[in-house]
Protein backbone atom coordinates (compact mmCIF):
# COMPACT_ATOMS: atom_id res chain seq x y z
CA UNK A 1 4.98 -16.28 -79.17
CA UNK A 2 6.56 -13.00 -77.53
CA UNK A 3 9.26 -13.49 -79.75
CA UNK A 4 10.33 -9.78 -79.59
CA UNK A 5 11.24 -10.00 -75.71
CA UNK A 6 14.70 -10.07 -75.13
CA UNK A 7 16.59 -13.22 -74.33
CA UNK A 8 18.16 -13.35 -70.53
CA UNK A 9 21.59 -11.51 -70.66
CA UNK A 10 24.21 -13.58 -68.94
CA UNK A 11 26.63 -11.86 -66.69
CA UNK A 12 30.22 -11.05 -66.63
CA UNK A 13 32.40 -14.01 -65.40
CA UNK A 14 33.93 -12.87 -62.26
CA UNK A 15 37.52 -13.11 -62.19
CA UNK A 16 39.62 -15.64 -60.25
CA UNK A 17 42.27 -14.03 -57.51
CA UNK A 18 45.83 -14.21 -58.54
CA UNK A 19 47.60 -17.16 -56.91
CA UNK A 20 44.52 -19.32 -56.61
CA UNK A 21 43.26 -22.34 -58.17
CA UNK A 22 39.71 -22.89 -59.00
CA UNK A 23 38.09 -26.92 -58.30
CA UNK A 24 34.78 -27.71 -59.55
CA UNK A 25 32.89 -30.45 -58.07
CA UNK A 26 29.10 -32.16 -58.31
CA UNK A 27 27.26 -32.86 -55.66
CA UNK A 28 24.22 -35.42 -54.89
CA UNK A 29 21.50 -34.74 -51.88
CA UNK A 30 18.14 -35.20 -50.10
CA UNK A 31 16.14 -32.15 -49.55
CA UNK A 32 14.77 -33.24 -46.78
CA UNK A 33 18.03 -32.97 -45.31
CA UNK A 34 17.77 -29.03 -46.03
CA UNK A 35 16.81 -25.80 -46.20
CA UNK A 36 17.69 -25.46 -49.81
CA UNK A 37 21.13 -24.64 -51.38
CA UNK A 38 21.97 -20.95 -50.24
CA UNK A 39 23.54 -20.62 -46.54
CA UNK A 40 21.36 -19.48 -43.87
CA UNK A 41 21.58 -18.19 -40.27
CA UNK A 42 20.84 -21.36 -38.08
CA UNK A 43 19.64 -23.81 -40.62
CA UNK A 44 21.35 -26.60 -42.37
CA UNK A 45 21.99 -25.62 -45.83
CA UNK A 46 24.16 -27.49 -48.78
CA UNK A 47 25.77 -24.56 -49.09
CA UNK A 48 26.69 -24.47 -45.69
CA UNK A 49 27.47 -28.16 -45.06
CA UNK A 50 30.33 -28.22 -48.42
CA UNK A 51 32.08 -25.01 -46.49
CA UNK A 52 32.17 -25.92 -43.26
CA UNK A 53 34.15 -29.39 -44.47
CA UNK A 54 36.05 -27.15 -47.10
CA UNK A 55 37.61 -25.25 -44.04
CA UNK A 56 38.88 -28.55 -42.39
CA UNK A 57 40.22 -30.75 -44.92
CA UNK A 58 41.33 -27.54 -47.23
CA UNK A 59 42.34 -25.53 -44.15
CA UNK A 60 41.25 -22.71 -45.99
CA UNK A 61 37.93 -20.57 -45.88
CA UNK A 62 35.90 -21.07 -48.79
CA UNK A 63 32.96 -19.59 -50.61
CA UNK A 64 31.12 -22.67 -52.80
CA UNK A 65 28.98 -21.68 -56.16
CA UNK A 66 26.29 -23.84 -57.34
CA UNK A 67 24.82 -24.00 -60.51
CA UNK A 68 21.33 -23.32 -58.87
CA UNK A 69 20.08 -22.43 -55.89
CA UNK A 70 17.60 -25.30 -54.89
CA UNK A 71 14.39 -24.29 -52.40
CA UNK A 72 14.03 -26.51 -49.06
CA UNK A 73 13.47 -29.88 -50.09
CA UNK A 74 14.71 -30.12 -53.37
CA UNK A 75 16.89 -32.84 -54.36
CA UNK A 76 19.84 -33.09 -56.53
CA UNK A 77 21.36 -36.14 -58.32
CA UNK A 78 24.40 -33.50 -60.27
CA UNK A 79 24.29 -30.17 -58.41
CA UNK A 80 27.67 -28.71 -59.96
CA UNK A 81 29.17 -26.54 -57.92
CA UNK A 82 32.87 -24.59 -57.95
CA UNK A 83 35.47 -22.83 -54.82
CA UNK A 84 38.90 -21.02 -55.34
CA UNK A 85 41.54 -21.89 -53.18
CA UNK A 86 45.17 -21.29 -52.36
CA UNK A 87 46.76 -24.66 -52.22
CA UNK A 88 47.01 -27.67 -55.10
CA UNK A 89 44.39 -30.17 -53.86
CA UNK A 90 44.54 -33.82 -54.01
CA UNK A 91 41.12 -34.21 -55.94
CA UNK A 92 40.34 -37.63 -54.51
CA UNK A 93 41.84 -37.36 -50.87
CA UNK A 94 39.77 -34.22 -50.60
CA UNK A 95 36.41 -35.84 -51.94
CA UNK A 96 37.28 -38.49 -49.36
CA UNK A 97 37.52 -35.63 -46.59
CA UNK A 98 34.39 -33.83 -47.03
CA UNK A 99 32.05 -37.13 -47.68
CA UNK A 100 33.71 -38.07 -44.20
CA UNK A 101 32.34 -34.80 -42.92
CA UNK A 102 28.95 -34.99 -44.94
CA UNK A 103 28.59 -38.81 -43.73
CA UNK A 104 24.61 -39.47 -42.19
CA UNK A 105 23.85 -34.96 -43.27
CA UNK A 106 21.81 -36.62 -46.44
CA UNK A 107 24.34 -34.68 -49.15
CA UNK A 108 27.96 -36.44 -50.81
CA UNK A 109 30.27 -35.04 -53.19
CA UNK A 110 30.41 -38.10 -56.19
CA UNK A 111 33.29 -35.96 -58.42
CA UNK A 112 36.22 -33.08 -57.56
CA UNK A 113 38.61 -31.85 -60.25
CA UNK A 114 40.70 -29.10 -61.65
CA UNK A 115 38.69 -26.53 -63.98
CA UNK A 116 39.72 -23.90 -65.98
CA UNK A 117 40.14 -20.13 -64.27
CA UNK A 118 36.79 -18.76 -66.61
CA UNK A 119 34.37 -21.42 -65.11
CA UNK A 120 32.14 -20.84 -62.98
CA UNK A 121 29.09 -22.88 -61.81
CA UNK A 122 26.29 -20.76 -62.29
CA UNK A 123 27.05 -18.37 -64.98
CA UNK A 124 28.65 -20.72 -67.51
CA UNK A 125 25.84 -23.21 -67.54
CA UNK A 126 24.40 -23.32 -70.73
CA UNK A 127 21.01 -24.79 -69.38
CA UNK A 128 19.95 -26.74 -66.24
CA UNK A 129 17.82 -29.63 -66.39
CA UNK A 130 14.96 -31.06 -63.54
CA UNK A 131 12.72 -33.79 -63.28
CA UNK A 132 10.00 -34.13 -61.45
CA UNK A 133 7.98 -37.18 -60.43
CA UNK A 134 4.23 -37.97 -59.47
CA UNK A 135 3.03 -40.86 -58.26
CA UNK A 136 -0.72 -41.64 -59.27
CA UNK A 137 -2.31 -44.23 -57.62
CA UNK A 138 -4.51 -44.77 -54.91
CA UNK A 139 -2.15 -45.68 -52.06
CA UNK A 140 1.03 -43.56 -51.43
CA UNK A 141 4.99 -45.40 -51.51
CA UNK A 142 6.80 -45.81 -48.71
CA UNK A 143 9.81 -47.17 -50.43
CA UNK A 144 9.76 -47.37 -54.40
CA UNK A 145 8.52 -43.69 -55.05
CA UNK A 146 9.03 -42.36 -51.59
CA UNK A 147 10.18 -39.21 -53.28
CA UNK A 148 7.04 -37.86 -55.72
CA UNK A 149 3.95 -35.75 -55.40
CA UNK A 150 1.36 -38.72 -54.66
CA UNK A 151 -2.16 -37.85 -56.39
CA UNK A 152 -4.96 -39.99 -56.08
CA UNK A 153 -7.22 -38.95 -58.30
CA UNK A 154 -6.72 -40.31 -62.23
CA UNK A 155 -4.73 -37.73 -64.48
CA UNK A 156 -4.45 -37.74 -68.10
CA UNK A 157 -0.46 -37.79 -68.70
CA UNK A 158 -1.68 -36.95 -72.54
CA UNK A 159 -3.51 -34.00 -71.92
CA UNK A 160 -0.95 -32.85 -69.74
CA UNK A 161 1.89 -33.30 -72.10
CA UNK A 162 -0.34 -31.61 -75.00
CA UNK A 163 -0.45 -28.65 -72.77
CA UNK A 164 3.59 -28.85 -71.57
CA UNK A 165 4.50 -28.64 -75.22
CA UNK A 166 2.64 -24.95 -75.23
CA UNK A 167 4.80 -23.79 -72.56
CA UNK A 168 7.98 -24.74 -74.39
CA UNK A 169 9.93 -21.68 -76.26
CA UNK A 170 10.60 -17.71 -74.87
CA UNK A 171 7.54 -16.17 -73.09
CA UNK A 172 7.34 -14.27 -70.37
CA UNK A 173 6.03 -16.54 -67.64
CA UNK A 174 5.35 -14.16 -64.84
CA UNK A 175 2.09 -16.29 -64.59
CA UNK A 176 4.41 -19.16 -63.22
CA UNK A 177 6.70 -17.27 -61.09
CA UNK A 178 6.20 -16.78 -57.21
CA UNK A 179 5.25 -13.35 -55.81
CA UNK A 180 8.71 -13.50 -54.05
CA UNK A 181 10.89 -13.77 -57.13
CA UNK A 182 12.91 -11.27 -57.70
CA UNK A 183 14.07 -11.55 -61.27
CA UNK A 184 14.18 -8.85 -63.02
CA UNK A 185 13.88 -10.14 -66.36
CA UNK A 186 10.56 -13.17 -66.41
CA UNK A 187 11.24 -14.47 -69.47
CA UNK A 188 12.75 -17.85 -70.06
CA UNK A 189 13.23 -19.80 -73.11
CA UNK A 190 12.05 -23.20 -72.11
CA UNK A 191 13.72 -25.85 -74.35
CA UNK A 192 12.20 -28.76 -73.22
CA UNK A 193 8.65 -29.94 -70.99
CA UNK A 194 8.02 -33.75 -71.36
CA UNK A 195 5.60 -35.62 -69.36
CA UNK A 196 5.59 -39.69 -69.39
CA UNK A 197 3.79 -42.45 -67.97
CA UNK A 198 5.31 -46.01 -66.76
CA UNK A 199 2.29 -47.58 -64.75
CA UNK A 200 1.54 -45.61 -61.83
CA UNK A 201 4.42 -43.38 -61.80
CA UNK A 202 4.52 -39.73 -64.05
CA UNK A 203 7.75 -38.43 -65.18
CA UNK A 204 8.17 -34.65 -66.26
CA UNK A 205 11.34 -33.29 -67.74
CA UNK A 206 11.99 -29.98 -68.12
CA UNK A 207 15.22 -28.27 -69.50
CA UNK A 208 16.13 -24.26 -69.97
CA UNK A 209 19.00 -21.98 -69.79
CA UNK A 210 17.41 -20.95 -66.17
CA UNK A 211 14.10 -21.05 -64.45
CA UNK A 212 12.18 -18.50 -62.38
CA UNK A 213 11.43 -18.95 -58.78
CA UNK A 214 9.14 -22.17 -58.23
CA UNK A 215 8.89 -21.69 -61.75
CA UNK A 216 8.74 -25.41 -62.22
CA UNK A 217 6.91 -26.16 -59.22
CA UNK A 218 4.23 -24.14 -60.26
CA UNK A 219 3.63 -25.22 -63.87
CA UNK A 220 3.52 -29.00 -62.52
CA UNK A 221 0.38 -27.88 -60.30
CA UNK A 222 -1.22 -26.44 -63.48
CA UNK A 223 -0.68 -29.33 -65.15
CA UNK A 224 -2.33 -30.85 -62.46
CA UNK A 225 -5.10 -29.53 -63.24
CA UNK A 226 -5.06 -30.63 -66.85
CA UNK A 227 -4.50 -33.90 -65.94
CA UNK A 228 -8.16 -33.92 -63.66
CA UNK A 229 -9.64 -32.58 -66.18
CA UNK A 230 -10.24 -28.75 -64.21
CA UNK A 231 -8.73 -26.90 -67.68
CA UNK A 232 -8.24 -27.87 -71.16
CA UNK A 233 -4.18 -28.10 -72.36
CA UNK A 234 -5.40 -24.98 -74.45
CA UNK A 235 -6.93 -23.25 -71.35
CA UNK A 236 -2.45 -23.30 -70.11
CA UNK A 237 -1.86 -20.85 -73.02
CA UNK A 238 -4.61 -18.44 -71.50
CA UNK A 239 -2.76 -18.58 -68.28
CA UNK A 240 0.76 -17.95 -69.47
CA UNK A 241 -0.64 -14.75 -71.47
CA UNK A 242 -2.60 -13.57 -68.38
CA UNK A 243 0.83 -12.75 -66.54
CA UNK A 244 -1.04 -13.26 -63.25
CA UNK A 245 -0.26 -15.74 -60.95
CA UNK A 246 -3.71 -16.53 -59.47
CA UNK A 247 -4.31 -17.61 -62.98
CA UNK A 248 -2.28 -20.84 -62.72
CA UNK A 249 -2.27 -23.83 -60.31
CA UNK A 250 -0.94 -24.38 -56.94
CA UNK A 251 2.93 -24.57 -56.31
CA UNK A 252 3.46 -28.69 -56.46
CA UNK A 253 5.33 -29.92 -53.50
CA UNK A 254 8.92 -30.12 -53.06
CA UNK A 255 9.42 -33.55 -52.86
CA UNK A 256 8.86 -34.48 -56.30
CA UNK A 257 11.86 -32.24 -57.71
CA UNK A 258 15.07 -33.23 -58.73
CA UNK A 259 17.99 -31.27 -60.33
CA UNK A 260 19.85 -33.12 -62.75
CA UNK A 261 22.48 -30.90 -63.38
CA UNK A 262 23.89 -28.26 -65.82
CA UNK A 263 25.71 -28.81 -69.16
CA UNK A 264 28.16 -26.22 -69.99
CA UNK A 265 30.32 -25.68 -73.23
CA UNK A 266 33.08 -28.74 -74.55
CA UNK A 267 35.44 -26.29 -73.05
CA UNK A 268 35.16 -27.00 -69.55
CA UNK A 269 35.31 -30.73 -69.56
């Protein structure tokens, strides 16, 4: 389906100043912690956070990439993120630094190495994966799934994974996109959209190259929908052709997301 729209173009690799030396590094946090990935004027940000100890234990001023830009509340078990710098690090004495720094601000950096010059975070990620969890039972979880979208009502986790599979390949899902993205480009090639059940708790997985705004978020509150029974699976493929985003369900809470990371070429490991 739509299988004459052009792929997403990925940008030029921006070059690496002469006389620096380029670290990448992954990093685990709790959303609740922030106000998503990017910096921001007078909010805590990971973004933010990783700088700010960058410029004490590197004694330089640094600008960190991530390999996506996470909203407010969006965790992240592999965030992979890169900085240039001046000076030869000591990898592990400067992981050390910065978790001092990021000690009890819900975010730790779990690896810091060399990379190549050519890497860089965002643009040579070869897809990003998320997964996001609901918990479907009566009562909510105050410690084994504190972190999912609790729904009390029964959903089908069959019916929602027929309609998941329609949503996998290139389309142009404009229909799941919020009004405040500003791609230019809404097609995506979604490789992967699996939902399971264990007991009460419903695992989605979701893989692509990269993923519009709330793109995920809002896909898991049409499924939602499937799973109550609201729409038929087939009823998802009516949406995604619409292109208009009243057509689909609500944007799912934050809670429930995770980014698992990136994978990027042989190359860079």
């Amino acid at each position: 389906m739509n299988s004459t729209i052009e792929p997403l173009k990925q940008p030029a690799i921006p070059f690496i100043k002469e006389g620096y030396r380029r670290y990448r590094m992954t990093v685990e946090y709790c959303g609740d912690s922030f106000y998503g990935w990017q910096r921001q004027a007078l909010t805590p940000t990971v973004q933010a956070e990783l700088e700010d100890a960058l410029v004490i234990v590197a004694r330089e001023k640094v600008i960190v990439h991530g390999a996506g830009r996470t909203d407010t509340g969006v965790h992240a078990l592999a965030q992979a993120a890169h900085f240039d710098v001046q000076t030869e690090l000591h990898c592990d004495h400067v992981m050390l630094g910065i978790n001092y720094f990021l000690k009890g601000k819900g975010a730790v950096v779990t690896s810091l190495v060399p990379v190549r010059p050519d890497f860089h975070a965002r643009f040579s990620a070869l897809s990003r994966s998320y997964r996001y969890y609901i918990l479907n039972r009566r009562a909510a979880s105050v410690v084994q799934y504190p972190y999912a979208w609790h729904i009390m009502r029964p959903l089908d986790h069959e019916a929602m994974q027929e309609a998941a599979q329609l949503l996998v390949g290139h389309h142009d899902f404009t229909a799941f996109r919020d009004k405040e993205c500003q791609a230019q480009n809404p097609c995506r090639t979604l490789d992967a959209f699996d939902v399971i059940r264990e007991g009460d708790l419903i695992t989605t997985y979701l893989k692509s190259r990269a993923f519009l705004h709330h793109q995920v978020r809002i896909m898991m509150g049409t499924l939602k929908w499937v799973g109550t029974g609201h729409i038929k699976p087939s009823d998802v493929l009516d949406i995604l052709t619409s292109r208009e985003r009243k057509r689909a369900g609500q944007t799912a809470p934050s809670c429930g997301l995770f980014f698992l990371g990136a994978d990027y070429p042989e190359h860079f490991d």
